[in-house]
N, C-alpha and C. Protein backbone atom coordinates (compact mmCIF):
# COMPACT_ATOMS: atom_id res chain seq x y z
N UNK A 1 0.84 -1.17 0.00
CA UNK A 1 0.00 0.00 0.00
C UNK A 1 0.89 1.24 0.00
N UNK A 2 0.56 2.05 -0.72
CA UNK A 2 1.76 3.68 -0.91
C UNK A 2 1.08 4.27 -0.13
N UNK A 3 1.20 5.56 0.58
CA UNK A 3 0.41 6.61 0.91
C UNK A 3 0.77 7.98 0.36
N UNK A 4 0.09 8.84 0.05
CA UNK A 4 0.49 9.71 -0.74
C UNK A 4 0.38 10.58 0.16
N UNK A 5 1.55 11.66 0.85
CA UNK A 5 1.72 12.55 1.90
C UNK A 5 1.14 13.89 1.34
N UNK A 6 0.65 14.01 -0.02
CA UNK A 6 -0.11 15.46 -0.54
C UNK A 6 -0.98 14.86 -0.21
N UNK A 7 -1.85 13.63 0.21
CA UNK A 7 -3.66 13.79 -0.17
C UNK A 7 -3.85 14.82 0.97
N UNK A 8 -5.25 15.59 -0.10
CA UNK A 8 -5.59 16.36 1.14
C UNK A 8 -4.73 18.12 1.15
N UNK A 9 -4.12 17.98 0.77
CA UNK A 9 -2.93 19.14 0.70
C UNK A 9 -3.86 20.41 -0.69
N UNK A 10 -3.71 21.25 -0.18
CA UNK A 10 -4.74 22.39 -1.36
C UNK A 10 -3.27 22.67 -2.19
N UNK A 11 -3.93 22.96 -3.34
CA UNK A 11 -2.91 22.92 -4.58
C UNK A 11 -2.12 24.48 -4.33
N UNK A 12 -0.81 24.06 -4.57
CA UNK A 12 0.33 25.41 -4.54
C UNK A 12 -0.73 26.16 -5.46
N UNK A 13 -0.48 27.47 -5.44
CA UNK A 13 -0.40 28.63 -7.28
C UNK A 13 0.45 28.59 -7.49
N UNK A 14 0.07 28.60 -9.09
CA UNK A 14 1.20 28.48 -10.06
C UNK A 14 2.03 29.54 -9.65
N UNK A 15 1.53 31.16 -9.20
CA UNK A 15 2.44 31.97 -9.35
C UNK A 15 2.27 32.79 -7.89
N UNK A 16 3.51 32.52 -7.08
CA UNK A 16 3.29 33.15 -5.92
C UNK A 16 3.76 34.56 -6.17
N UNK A 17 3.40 35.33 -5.08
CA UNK A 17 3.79 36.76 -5.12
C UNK A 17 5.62 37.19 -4.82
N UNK A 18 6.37 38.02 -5.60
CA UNK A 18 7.41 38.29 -4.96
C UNK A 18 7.84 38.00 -3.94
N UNK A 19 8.94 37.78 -2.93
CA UNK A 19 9.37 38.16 -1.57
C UNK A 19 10.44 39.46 -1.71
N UNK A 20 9.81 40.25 -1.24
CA UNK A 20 10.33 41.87 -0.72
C UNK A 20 10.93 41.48 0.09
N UNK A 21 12.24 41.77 0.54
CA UNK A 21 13.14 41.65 2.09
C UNK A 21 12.95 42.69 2.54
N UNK A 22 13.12 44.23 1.94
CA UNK A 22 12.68 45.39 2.68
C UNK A 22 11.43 45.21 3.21
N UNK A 23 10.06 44.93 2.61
CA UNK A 23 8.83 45.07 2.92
C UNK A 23 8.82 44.13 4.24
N UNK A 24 9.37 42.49 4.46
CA UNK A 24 9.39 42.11 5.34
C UNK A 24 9.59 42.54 6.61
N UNK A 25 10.84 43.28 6.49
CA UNK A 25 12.11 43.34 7.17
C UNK A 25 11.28 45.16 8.08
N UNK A 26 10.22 45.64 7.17
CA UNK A 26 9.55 46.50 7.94
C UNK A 26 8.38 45.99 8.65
N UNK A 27 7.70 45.16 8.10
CA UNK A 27 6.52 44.30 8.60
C UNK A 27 7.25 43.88 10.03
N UNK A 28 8.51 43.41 10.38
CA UNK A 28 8.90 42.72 11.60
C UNK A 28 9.21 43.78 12.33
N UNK A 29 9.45 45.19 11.98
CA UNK A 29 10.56 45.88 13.24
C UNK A 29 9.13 46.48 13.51
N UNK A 30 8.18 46.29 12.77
CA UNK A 30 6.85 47.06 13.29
C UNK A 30 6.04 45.85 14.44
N UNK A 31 6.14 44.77 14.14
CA UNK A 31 5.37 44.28 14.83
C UNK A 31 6.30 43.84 16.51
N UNK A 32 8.10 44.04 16.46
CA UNK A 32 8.56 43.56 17.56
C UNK A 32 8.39 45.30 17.83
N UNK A 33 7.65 46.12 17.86
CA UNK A 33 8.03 47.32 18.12
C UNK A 33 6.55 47.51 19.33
N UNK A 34 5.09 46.69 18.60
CA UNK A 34 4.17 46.54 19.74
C UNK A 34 4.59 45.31 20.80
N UNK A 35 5.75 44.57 21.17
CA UNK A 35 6.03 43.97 22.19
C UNK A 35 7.44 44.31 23.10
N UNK A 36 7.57 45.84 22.34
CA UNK A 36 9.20 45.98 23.32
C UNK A 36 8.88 46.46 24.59
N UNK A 37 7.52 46.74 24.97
CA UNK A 37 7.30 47.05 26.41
C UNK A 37 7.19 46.07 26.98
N UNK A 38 6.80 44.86 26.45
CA UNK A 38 6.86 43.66 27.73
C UNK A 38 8.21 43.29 27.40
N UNK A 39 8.62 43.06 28.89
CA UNK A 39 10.48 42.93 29.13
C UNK A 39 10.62 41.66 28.81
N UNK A 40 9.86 40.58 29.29
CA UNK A 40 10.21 38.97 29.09
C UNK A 40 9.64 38.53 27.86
N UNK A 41 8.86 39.30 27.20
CA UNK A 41 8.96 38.84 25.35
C UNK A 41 10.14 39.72 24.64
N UNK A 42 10.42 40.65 25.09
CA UNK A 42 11.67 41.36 24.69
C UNK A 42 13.02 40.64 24.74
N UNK A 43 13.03 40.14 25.60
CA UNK A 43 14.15 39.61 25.73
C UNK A 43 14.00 38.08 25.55
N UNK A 44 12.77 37.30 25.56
CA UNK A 44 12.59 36.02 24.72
C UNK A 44 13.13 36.97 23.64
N UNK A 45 12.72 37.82 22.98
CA UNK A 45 12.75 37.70 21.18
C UNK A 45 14.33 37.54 20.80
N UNK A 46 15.45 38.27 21.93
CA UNK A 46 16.44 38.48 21.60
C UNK A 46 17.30 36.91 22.02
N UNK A 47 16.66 36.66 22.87
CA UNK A 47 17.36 35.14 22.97
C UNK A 47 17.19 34.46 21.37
N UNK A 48 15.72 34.64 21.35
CA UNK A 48 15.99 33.57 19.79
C UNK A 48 16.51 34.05 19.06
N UNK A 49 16.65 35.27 18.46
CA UNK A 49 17.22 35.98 17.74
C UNK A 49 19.22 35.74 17.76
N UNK A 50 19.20 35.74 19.19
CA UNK A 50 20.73 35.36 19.04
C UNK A 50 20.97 33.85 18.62
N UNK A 51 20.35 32.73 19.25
CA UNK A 51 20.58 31.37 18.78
C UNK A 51 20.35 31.59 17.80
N UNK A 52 19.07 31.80 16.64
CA UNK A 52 18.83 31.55 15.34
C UNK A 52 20.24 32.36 14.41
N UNK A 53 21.28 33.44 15.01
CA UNK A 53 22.30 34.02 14.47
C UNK A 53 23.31 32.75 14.20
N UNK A 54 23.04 32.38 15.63
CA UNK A 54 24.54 31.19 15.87
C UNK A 54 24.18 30.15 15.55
N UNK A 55 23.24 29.87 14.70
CA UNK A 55 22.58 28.52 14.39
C UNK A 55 23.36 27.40 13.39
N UNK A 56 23.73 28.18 12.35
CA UNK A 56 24.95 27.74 11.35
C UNK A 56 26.15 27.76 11.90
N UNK A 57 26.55 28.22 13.21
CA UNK A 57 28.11 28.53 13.56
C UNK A 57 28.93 29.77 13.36
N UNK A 58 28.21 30.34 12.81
CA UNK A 58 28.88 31.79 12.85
C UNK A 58 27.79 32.85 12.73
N UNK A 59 28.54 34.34 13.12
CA UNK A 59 28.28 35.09 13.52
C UNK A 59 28.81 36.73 12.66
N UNK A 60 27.94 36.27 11.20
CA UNK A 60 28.57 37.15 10.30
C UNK A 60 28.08 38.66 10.29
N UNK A 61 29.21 39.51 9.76
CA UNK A 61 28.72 41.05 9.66
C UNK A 61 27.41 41.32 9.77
N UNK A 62 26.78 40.69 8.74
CA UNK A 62 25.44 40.97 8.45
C UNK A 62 24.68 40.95 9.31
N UNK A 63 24.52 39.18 9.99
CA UNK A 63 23.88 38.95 11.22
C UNK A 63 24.14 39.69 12.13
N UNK A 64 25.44 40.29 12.35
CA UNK A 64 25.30 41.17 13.63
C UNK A 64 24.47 42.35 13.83
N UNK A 65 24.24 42.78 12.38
CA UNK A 65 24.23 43.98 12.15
C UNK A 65 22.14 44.08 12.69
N UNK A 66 21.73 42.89 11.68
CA UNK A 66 20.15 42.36 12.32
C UNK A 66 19.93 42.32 14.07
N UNK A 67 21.03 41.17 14.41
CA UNK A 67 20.74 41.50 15.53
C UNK A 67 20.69 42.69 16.51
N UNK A 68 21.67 43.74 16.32
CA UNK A 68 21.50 44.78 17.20
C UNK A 68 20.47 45.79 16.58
N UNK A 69 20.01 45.66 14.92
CA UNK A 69 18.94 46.22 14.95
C UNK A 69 17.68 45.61 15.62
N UNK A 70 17.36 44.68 16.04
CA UNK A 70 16.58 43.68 17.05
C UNK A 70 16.51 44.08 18.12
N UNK A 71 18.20 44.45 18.90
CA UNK A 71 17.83 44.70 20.10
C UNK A 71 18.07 46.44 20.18
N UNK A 72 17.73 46.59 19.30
CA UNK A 72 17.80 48.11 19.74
C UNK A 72 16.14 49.06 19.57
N UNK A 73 14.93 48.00 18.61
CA UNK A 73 14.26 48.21 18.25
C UNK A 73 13.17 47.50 20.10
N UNK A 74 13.93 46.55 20.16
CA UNK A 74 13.41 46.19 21.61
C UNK A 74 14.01 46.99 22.97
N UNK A 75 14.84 47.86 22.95
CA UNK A 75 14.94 48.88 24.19
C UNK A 75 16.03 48.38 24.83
N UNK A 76 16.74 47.48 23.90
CA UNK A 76 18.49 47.07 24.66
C UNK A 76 19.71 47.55 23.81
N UNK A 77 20.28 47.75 24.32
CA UNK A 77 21.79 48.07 23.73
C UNK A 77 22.35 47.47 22.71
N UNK A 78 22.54 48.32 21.45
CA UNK A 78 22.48 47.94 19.85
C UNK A 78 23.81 45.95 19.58
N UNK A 79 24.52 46.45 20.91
CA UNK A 79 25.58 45.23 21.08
C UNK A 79 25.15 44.90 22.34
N UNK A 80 24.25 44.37 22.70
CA UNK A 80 23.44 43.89 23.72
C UNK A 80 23.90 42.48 23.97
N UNK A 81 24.17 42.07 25.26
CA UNK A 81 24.75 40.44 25.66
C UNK A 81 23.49 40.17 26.67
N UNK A 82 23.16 39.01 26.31
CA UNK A 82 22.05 38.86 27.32
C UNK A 82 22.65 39.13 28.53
N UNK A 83 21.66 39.60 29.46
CA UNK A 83 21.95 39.91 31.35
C UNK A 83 22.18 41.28 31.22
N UNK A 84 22.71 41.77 29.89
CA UNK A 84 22.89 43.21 30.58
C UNK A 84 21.82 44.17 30.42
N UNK A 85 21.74 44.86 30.65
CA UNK A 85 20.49 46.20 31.34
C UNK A 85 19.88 46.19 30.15
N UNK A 86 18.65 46.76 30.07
CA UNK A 86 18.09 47.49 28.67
C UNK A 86 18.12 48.81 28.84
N UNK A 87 18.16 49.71 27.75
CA UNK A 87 18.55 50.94 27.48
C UNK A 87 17.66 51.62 28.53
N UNK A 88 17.84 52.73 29.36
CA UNK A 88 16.80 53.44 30.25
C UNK A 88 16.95 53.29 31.48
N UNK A 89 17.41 51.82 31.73
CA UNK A 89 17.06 51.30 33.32
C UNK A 89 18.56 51.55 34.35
């Protein structure tokens, strides 16, 4: 007996829409921007944010550069190490 892992599955479109990285990349600093007042999703976001950096093993220009826009958009210090203060306090 085969089983077919699409049954059931709604058909792709033929033609998906672009992916914008700018358009994304504003869609996210807007939406971590309604949770930088709560401190323990703030700083969840930056925990994942740092593992998902170090996920491949390194820790390139670029990525750094995301991450401290991350934590700076969340109210911590643009080179922010977890434990240390957030900006204000």
């Amino acid at each position: 007996m085969t089983i077919d892992p699409n049954a059931g599955a709604e058909p792709v479109p033929a033609s998906r829409p672009s992916y914008n990285p700018e358009a994304a990349r504003g869609v996210l600093l807007r939406k971590l921007r309604r949770v930088a007042e709560d401190r323990k999703a703030a700083e969840l976001i930056v925990r994942i944010a740092l593992s998902v950096s170090h996920s491949d093993g390194g820790f390139s220009a670029s990525k750094r550069a995301r991450f401290a826009e991350i934590c700076a958009v969340l109210g911590y210090a643009p080179g922010c190490i977890l434990g240390e203060r957030r900006s204000g306090e």
